[in-house]
C-alpha atoms as a PDB file:
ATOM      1  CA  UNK A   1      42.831  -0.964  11.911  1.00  0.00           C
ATOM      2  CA  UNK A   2      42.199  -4.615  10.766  1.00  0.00           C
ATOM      3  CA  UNK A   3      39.480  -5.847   8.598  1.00  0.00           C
ATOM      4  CA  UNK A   4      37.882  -7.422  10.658  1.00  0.00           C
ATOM      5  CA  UNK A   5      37.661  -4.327  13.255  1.00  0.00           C
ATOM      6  CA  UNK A   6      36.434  -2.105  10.269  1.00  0.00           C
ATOM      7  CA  UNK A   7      33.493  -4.413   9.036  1.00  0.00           C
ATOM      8  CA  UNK A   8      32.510  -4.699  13.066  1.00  0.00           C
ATOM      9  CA  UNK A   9      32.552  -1.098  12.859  1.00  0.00           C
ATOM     10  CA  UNK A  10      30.755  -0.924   9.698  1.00  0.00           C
ATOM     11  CA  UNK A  11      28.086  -2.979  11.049  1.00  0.00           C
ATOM     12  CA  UNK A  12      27.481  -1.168  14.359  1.00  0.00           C
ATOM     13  CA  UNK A  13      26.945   1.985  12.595  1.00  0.00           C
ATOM     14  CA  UNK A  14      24.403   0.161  10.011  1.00  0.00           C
ATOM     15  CA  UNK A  15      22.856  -1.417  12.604  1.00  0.00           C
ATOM     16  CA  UNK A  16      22.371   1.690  14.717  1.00  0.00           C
ATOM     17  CA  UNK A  17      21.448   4.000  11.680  1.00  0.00           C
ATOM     18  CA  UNK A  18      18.069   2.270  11.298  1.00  0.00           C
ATOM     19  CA  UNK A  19      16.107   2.118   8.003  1.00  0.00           C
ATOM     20  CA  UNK A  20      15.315   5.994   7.176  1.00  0.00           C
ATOM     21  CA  UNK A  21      12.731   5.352   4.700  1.00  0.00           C
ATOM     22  CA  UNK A  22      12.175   3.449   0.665  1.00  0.00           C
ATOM     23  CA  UNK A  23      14.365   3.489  -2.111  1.00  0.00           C
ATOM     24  CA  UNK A  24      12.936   4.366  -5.601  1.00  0.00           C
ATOM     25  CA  UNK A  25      12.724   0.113  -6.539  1.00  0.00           C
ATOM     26  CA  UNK A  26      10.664   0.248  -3.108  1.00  0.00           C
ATOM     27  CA  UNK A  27       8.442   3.162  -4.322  1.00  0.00           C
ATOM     28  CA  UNK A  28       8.170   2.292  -7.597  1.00  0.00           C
ATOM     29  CA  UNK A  29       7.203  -1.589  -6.318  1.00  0.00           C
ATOM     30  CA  UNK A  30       4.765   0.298  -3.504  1.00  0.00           C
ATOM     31  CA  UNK A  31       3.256   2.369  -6.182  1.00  0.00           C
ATOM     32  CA  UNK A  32       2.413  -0.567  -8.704  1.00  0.00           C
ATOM     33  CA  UNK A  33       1.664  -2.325  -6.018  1.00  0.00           C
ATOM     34  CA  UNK A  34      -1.341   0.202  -5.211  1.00  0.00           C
ATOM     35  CA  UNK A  35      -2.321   1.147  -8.896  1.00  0.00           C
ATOM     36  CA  UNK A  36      -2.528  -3.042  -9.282  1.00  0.00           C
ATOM     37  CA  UNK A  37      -5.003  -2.751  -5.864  1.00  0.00           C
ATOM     38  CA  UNK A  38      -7.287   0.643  -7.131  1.00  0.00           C
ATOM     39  CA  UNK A  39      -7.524  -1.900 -10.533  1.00  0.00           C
ATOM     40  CA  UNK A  40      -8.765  -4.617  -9.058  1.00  0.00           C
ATOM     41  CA  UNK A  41     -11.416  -2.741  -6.769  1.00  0.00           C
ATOM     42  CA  UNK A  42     -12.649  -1.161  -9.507  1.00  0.00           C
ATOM     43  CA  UNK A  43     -13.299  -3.679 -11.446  1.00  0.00           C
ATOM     44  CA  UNK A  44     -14.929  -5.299  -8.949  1.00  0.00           C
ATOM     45  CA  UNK A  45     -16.926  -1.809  -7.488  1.00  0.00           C
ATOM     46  CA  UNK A  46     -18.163  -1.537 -11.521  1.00  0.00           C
ATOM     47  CA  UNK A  47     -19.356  -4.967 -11.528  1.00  0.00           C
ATOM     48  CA  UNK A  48     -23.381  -5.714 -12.363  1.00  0.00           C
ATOM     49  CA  UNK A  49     -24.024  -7.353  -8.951  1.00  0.00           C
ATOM     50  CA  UNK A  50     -22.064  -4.912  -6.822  1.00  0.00           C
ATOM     51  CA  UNK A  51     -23.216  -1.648  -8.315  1.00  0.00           C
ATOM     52  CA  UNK A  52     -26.705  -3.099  -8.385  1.00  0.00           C
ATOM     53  CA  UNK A  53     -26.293  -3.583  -4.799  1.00  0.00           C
ATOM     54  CA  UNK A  54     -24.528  -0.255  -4.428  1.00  0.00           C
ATOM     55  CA  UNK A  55     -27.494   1.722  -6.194  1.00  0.00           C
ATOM     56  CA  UNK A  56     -30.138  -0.122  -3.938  1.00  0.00           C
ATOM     57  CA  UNK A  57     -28.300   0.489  -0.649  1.00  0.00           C
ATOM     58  CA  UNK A  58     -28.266   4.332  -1.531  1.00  0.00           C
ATOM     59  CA  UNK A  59     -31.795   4.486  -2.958  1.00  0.00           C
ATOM     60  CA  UNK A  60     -33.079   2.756   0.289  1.00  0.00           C
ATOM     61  CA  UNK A  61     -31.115   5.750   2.531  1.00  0.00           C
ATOM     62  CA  UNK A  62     -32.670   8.528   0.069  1.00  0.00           C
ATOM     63  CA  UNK A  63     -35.767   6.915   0.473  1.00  0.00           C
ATOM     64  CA  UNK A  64     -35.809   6.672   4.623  1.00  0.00           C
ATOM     65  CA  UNK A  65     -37.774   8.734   6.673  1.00  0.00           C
ATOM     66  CA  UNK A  66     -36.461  10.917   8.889  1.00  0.00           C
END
């Protein structure tokens, strides 16, 4: 078999094989990725103008008549 026969091989099978699922760099990227993400939204969830908005949102729907 040449080379070149074994790399078009090679390549088929890759090819056909597919993407399975992440490597650990891809998980460990995906993961800081999301930890970087819950950071920012809770900074921005604890915020004065956002939780003051939050707590008047919910008082208003304890306060609604039924």
């Amino acid at each position: 078999m040449t080379v070149a026969r074994w790399w078009s091989l090679r390549w088929r099978r890759v090819r056909a094989g597919g993407d399975a699922g992440m490597s650990t760099a891809e998980y460990a990227v995906g993961t800081l990725a999301a930890c970087a993400l819950a950071a920012v939204l809770y900074k921005v969830v604890t915020s004065g103008a956002v939780s003051a908005a939050l707590q008047e949102v919910i008082g208003k729907a304890l306060h609604a008549p039924f």
